[in-house]
PDB file of N, CA and C in Angstrom:
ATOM      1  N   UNK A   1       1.085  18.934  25.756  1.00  0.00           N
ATOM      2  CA  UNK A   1       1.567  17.659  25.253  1.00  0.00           C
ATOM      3  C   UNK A   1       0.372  16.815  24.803  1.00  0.00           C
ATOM      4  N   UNK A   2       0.353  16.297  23.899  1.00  0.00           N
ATOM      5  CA  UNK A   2      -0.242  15.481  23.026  1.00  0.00           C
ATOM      6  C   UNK A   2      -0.424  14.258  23.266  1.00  0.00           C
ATOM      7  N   UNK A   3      -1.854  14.122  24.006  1.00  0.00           N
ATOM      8  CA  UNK A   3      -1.869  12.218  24.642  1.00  0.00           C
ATOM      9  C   UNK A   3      -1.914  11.188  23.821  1.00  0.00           C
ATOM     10  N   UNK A   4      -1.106  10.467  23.554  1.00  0.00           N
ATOM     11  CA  UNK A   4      -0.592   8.955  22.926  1.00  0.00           C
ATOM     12  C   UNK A   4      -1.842   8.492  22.223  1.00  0.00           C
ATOM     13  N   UNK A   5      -2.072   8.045  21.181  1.00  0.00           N
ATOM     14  CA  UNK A   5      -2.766   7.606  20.147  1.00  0.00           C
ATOM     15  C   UNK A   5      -3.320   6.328  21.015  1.00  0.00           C
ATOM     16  N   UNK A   6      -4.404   5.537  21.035  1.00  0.00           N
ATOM     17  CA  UNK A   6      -4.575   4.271  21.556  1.00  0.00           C
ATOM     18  C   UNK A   6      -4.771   3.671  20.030  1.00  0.00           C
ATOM     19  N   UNK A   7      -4.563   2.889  20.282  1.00  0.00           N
ATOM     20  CA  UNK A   7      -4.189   1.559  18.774  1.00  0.00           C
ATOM     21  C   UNK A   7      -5.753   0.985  19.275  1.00  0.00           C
ATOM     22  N   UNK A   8      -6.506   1.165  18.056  1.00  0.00           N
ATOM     23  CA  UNK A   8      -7.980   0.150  17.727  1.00  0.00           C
ATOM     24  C   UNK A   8      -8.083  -1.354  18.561  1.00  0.00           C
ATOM     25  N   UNK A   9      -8.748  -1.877  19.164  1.00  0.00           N
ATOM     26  CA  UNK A   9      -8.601  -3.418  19.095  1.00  0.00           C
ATOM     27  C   UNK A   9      -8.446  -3.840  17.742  1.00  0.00           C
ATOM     28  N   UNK A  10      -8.646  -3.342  16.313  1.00  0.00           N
ATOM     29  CA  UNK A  10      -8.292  -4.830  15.454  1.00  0.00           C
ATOM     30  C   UNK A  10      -7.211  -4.376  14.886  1.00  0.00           C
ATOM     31  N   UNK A  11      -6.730  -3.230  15.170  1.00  0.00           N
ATOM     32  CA  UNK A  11      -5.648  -2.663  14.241  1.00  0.00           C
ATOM     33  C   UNK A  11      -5.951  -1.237  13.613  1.00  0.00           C
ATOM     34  N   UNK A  12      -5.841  -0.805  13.271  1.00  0.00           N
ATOM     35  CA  UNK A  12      -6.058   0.299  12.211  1.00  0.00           C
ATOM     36  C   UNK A  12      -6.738  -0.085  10.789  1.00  0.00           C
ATOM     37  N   UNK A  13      -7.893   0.439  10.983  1.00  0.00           N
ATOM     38  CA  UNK A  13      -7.775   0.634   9.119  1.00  0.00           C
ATOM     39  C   UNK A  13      -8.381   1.431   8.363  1.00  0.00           C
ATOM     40  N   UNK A  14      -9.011   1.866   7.966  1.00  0.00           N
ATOM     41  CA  UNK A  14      -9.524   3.056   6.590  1.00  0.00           C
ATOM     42  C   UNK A  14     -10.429   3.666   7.463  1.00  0.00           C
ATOM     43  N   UNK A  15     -11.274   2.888   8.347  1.00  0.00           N
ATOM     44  CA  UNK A  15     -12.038   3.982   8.827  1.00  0.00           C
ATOM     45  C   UNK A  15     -11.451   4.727  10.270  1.00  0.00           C
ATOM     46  N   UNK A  16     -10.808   4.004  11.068  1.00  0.00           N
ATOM     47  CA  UNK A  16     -10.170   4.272  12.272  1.00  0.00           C
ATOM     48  C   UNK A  16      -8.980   5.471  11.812  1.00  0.00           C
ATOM     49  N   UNK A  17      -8.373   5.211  10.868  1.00  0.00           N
ATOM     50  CA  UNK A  17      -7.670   6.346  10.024  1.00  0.00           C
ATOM     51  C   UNK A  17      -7.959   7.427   9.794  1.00  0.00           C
ATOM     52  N   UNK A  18      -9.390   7.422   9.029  1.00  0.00           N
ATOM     53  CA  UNK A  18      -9.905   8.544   9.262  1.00  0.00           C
ATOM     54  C   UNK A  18     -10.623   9.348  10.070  1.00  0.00           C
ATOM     55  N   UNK A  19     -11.108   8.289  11.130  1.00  0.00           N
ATOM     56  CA  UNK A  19     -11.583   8.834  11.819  1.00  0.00           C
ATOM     57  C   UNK A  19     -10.419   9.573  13.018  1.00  0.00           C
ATOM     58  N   UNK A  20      -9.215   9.170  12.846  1.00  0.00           N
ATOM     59  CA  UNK A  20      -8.361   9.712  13.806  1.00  0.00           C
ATOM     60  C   UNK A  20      -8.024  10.959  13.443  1.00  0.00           C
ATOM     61  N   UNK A  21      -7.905  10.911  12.058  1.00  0.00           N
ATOM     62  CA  UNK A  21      -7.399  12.362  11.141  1.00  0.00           C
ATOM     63  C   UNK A  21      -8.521  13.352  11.832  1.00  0.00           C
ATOM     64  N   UNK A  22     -10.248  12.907  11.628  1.00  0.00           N
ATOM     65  CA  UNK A  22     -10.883  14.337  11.740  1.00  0.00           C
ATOM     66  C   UNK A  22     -10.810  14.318  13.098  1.00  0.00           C
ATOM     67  N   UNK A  23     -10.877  13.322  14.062  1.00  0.00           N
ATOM     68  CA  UNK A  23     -10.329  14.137  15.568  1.00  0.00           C
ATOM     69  C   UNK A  23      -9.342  15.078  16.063  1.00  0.00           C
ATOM     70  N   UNK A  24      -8.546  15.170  14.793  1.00  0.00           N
ATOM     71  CA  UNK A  24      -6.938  16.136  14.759  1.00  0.00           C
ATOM     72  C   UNK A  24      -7.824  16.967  14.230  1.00  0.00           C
ATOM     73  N   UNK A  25      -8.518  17.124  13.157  1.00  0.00           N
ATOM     74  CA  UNK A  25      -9.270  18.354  12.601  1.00  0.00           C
ATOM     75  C   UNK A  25      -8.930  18.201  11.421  1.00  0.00           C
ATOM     76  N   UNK A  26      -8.331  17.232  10.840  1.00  0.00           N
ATOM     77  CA  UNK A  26      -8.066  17.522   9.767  1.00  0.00           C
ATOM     78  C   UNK A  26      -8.541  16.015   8.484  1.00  0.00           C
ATOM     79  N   UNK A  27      -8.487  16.690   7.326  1.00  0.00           N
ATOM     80  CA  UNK A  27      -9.291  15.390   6.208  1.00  0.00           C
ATOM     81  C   UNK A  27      -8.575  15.200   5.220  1.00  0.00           C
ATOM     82  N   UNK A  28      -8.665  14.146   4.662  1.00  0.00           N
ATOM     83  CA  UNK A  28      -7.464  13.684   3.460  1.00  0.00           C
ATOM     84  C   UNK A  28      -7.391  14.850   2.389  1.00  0.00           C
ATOM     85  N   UNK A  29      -8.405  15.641   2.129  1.00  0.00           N
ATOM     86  CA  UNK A  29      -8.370  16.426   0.824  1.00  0.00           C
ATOM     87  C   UNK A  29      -7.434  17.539   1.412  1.00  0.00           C
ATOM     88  N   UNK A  30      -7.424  18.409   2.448  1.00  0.00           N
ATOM     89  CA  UNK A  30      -6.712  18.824   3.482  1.00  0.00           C
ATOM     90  C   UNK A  30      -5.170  18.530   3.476  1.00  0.00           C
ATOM     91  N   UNK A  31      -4.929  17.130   3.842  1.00  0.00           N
ATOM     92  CA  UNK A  31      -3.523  16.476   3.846  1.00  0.00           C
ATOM     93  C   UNK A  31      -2.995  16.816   2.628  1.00  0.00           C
ATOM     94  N   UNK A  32      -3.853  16.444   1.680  1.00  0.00           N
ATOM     95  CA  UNK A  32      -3.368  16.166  -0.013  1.00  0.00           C
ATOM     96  C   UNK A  32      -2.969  17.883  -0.238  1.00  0.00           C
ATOM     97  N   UNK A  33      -3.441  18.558   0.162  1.00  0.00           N
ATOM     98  CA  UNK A  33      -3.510  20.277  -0.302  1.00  0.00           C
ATOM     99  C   UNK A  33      -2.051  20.376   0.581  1.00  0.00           C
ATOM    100  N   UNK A  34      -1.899  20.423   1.646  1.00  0.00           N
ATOM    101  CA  UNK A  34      -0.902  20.945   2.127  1.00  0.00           C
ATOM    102  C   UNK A  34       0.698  19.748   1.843  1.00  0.00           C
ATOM    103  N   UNK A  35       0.250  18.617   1.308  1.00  0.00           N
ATOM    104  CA  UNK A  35       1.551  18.143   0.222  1.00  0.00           C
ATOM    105  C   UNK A  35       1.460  17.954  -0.773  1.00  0.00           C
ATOM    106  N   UNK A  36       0.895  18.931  -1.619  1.00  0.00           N
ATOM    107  CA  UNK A  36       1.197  19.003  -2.717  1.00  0.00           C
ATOM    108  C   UNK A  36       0.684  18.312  -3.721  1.00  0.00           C
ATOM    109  N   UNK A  37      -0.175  17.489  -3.315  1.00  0.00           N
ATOM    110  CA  UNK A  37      -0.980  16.432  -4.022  1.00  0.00           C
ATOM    111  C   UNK A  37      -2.303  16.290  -4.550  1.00  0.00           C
ATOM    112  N   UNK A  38      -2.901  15.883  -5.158  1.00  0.00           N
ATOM    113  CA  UNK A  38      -4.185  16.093  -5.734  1.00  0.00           C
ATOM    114  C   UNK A  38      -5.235  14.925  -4.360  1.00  0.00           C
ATOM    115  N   UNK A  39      -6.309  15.272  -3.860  1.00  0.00           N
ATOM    116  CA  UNK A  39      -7.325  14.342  -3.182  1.00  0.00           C
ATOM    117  C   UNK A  39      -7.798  12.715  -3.448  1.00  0.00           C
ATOM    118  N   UNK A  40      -7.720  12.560  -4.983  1.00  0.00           N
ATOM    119  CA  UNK A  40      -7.454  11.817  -5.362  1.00  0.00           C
ATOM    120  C   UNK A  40      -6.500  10.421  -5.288  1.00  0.00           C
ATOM    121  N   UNK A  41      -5.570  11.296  -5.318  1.00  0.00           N
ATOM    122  CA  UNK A  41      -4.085  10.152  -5.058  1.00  0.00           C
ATOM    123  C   UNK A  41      -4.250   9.372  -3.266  1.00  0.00           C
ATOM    124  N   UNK A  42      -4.874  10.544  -2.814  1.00  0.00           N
ATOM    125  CA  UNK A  42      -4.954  10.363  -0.988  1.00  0.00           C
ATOM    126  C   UNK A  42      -5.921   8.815  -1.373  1.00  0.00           C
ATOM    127  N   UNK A  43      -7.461   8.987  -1.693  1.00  0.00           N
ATOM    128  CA  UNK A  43      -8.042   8.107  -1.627  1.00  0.00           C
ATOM    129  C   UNK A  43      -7.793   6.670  -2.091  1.00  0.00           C
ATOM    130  N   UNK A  44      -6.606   6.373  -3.143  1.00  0.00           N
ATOM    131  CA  UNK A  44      -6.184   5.701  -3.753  1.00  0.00           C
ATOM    132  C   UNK A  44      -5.486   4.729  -2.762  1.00  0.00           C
ATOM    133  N   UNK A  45      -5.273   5.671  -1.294  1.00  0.00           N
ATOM    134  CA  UNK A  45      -4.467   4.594  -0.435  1.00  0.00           C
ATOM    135  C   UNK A  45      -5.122   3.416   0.124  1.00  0.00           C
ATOM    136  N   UNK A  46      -5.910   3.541   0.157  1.00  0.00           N
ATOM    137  CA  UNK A  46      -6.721   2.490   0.395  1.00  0.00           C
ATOM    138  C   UNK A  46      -6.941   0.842   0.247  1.00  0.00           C
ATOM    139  N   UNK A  47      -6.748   1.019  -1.159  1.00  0.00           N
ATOM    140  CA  UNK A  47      -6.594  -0.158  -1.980  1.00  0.00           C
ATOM    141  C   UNK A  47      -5.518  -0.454  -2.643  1.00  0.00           C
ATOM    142  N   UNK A  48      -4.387   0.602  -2.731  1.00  0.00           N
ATOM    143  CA  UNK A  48      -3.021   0.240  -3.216  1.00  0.00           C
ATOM    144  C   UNK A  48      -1.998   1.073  -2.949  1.00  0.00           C
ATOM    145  N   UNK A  49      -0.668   1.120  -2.828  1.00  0.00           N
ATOM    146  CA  UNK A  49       0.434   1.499  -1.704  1.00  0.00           C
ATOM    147  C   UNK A  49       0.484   3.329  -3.036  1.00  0.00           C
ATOM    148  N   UNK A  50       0.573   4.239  -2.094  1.00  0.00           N
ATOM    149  CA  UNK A  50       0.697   5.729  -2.816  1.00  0.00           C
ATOM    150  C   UNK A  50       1.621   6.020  -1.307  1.00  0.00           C
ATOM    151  N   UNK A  51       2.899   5.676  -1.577  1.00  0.00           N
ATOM    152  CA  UNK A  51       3.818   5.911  -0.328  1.00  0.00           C
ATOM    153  C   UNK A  51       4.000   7.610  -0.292  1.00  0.00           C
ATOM    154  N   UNK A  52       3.819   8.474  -0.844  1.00  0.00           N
ATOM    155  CA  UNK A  52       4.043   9.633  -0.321  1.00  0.00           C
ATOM    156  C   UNK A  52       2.641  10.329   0.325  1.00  0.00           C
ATOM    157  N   UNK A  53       1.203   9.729   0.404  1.00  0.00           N
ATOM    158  CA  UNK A  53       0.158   9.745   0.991  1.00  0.00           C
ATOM    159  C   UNK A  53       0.046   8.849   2.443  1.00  0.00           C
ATOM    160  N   UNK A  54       0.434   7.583   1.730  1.00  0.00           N
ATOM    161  CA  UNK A  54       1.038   6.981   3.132  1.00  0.00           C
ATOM    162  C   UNK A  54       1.837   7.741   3.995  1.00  0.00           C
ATOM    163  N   UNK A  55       3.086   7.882   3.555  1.00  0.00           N
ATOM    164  CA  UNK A  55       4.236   8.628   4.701  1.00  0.00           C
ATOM    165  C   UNK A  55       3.303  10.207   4.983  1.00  0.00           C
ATOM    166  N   UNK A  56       2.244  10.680   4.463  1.00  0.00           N
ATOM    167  CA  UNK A  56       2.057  12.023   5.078  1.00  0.00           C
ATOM    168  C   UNK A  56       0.733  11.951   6.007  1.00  0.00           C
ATOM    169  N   UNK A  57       0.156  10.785   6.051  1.00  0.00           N
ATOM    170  CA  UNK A  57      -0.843  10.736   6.944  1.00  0.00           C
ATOM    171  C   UNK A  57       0.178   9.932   8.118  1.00  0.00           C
ATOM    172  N   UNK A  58       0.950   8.821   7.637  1.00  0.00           N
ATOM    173  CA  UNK A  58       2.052   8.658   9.298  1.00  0.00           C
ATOM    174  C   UNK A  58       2.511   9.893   9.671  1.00  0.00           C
ATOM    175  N   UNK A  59       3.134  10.454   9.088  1.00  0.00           N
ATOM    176  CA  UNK A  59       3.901  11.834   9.693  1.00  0.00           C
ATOM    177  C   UNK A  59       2.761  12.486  10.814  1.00  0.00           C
ATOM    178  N   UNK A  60       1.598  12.823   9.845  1.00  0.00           N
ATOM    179  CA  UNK A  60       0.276  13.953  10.380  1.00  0.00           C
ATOM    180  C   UNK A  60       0.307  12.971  12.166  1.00  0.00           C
ATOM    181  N   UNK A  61      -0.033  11.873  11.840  1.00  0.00           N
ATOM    182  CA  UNK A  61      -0.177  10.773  12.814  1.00  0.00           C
ATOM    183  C   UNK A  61       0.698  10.336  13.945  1.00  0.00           C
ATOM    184  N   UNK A  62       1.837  10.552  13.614  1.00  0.00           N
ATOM    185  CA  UNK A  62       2.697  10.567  14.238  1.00  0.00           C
ATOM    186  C   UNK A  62       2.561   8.914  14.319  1.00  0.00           C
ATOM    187  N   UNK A  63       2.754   8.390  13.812  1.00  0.00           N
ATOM    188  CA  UNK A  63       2.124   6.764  14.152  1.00  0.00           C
ATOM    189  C   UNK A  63       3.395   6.000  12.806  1.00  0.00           C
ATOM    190  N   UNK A  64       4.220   5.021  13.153  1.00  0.00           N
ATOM    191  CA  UNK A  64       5.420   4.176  12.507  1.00  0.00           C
ATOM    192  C   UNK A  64       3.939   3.816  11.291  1.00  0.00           C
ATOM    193  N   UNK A  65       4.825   3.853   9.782  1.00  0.00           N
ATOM    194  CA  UNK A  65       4.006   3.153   8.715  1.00  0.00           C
ATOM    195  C   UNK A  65       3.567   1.796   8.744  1.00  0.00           C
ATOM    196  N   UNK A  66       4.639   0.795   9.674  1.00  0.00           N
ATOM    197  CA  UNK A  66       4.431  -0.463   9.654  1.00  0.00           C
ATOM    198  C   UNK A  66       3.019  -0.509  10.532  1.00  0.00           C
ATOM    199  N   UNK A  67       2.933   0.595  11.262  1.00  0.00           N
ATOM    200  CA  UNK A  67       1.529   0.243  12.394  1.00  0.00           C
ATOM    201  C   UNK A  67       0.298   0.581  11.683  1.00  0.00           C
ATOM    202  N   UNK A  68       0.612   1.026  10.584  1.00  0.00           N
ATOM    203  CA  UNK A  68      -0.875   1.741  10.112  1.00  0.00           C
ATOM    204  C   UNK A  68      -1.046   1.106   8.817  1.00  0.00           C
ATOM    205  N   UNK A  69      -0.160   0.622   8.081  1.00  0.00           N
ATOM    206  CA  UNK A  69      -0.113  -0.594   6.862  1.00  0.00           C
ATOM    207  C   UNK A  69       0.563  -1.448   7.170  1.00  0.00           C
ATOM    208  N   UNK A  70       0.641  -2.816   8.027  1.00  0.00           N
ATOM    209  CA  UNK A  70       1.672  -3.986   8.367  1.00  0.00           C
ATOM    210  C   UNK A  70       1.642  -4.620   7.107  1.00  0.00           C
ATOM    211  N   UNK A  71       0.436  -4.847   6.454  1.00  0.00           N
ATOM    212  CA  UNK A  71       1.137  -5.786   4.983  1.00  0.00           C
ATOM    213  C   UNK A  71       1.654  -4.859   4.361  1.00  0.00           C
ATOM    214  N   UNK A  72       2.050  -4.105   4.479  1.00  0.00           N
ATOM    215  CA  UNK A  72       3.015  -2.682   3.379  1.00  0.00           C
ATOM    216  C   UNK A  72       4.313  -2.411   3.472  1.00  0.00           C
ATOM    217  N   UNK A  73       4.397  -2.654   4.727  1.00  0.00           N
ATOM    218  CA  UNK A  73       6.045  -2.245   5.108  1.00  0.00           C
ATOM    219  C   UNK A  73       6.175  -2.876   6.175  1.00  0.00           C
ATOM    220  N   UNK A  74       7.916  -3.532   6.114  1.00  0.00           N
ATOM    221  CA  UNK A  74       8.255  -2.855   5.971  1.00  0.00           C
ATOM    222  C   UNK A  74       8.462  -3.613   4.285  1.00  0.00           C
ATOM    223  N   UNK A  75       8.768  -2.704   3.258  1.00  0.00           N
ATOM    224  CA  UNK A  75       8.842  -2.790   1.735  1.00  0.00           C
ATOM    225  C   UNK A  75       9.698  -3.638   1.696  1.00  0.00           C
ATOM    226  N   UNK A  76       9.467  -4.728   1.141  1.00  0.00           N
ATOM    227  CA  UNK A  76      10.048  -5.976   0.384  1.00  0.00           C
ATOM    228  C   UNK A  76      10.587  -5.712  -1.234  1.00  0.00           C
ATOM    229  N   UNK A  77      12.021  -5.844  -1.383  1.00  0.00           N
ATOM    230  CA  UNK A  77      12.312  -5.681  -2.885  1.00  0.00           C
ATOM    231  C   UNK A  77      12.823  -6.326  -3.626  1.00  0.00           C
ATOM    232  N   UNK A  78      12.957  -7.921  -2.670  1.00  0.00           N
ATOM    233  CA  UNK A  78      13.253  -8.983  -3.460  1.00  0.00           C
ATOM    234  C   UNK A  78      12.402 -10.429  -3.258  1.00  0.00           C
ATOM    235  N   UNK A  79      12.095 -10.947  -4.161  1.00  0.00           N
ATOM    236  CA  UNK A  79      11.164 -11.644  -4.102  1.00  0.00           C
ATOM    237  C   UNK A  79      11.834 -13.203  -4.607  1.00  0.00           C
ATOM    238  N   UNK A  80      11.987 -14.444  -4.009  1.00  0.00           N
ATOM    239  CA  UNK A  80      12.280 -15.615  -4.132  1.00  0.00           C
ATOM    240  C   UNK A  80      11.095 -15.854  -5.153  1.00  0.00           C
ATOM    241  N   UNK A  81      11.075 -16.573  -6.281  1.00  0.00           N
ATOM    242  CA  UNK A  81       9.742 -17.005  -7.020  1.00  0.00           C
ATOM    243  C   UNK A  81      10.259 -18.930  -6.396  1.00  0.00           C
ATOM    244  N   UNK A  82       9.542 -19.748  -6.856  1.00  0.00           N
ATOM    245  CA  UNK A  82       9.385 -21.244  -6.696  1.00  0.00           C
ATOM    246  C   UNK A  82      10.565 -21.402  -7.743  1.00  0.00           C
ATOM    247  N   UNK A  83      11.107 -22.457  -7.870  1.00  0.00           N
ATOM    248  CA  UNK A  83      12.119 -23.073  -9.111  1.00  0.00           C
ATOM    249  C   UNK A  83      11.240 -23.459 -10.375  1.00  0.00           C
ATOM    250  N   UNK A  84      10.003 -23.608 -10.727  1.00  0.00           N
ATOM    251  CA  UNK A  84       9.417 -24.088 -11.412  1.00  0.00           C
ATOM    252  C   UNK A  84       8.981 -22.732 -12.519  1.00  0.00           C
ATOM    253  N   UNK A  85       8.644 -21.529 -11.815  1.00  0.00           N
ATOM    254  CA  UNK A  85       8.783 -20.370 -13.010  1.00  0.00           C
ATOM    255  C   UNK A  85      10.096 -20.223 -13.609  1.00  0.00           C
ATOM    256  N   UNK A  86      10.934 -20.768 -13.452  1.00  0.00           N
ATOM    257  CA  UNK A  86      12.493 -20.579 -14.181  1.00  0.00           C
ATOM    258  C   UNK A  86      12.252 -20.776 -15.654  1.00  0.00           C
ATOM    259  N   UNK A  87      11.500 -21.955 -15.838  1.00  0.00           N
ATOM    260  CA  UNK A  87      11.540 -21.614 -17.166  1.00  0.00           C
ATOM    261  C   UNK A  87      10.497 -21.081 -18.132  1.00  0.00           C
ATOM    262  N   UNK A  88       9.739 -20.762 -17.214  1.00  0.00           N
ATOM    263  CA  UNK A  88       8.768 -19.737 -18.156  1.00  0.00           C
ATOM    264  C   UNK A  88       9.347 -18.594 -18.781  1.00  0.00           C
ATOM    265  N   UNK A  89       8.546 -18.364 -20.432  1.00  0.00           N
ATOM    266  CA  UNK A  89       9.060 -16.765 -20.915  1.00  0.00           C
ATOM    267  C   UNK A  89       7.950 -16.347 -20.862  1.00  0.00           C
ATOM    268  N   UNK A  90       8.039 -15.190 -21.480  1.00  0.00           N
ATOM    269  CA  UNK A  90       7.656 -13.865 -21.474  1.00  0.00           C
ATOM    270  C   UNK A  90       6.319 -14.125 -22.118  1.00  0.00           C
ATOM    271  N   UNK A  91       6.477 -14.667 -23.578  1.00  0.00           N
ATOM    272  CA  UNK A  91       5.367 -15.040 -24.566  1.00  0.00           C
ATOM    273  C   UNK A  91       5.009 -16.378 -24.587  1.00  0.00           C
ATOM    274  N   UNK A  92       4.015 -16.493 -24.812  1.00  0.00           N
ATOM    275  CA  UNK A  92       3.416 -17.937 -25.502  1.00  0.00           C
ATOM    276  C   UNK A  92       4.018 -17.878 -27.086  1.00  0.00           C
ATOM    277  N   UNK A  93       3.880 -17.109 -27.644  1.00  0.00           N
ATOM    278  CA  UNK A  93       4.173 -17.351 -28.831  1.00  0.00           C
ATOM    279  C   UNK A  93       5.932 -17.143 -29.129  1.00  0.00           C
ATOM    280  N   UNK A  94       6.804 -16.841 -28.455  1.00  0.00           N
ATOM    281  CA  UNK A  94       8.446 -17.089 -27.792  1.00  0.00           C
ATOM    282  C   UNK A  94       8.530 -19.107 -28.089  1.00  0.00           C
ATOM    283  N   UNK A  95       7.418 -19.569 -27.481  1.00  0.00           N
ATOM    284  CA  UNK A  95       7.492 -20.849 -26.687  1.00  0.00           C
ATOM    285  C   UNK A  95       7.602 -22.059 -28.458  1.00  0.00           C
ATOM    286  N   UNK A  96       8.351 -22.851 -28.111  1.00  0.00           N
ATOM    287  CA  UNK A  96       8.632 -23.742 -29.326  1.00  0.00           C
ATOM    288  C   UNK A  96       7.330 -24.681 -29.320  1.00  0.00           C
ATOM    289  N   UNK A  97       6.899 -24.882 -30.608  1.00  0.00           N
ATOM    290  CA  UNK A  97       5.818 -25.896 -30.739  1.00  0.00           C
ATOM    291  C   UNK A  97       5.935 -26.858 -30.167  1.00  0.00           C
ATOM    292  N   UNK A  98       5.395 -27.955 -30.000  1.00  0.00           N
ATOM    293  CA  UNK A  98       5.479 -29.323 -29.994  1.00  0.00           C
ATOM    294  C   UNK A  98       5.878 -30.037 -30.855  1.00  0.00           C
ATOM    295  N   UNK A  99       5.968 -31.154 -31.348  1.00  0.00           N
ATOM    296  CA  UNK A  99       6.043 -31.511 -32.661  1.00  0.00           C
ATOM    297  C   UNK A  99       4.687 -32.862 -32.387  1.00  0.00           C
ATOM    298  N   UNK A 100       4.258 -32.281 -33.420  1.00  0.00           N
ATOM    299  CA  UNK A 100       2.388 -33.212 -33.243  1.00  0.00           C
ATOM    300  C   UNK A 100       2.853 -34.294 -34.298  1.00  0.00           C
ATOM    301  N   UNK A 101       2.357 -35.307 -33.877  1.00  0.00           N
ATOM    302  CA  UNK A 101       2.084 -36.672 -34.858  1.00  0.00           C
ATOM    303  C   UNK A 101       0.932 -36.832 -35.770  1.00  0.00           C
ATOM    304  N   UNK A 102       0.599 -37.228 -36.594  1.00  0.00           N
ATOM    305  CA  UNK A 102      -0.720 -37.577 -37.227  1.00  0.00           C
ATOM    306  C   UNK A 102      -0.888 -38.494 -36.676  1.00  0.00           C
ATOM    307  N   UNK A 103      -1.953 -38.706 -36.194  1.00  0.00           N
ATOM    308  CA  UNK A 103      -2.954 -39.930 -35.799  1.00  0.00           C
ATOM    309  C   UNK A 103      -2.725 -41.301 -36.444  1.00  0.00           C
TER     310      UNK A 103
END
């Protein structure tokens, strides 16, 4: 049986990650090979959400996604904006002139 992961004092993050992976024996290029994925895409997690790299280092980890990315998940898919973007469009040039005075 497999003794329980201890959680970092600050949390988890890129290096505690990996460093947990090579204590299992194993390395992102590794992970990426056995799903199917290029090494690349793995490193990409880092700095921006690649949820099927995500979900395969939780899986490897055995560790909930929310514990190992909390600003990531759980995935938010609706977003309140302020009342004041309502009437923004798309273009500036969409947007009706002013009507200018001569001086």
């Amino acid at each position: 049986m497999a003794k329980p992961l201890q959680v970092p004092p600050n949390g988890w993050d890129k290096h505690s990650i990996k460093a947990e992976l090579h204590r299992q024996g194993m390395t992102l290029a590794k992970l990426a090979e056995l799903e199917g994925m290029t090494p690349n895409s793995f490193s990409h997690v880092w700095t921006r959400p690649v949820r099927k790299a995500e979900k395969a280092i939780s899986d490897f980890l055995e560790l909930p996604l929310k514990e190992l990315w909390p600003g990531r998940y759980p995935i938010r898919t609706s977003r309140i904006l302020h009342s004041r973007y309502d009437k923004l469009q798309a273009s500036q040039k969409s947007r009706p002139t002013p009507d200018r005075k001569a001086a």
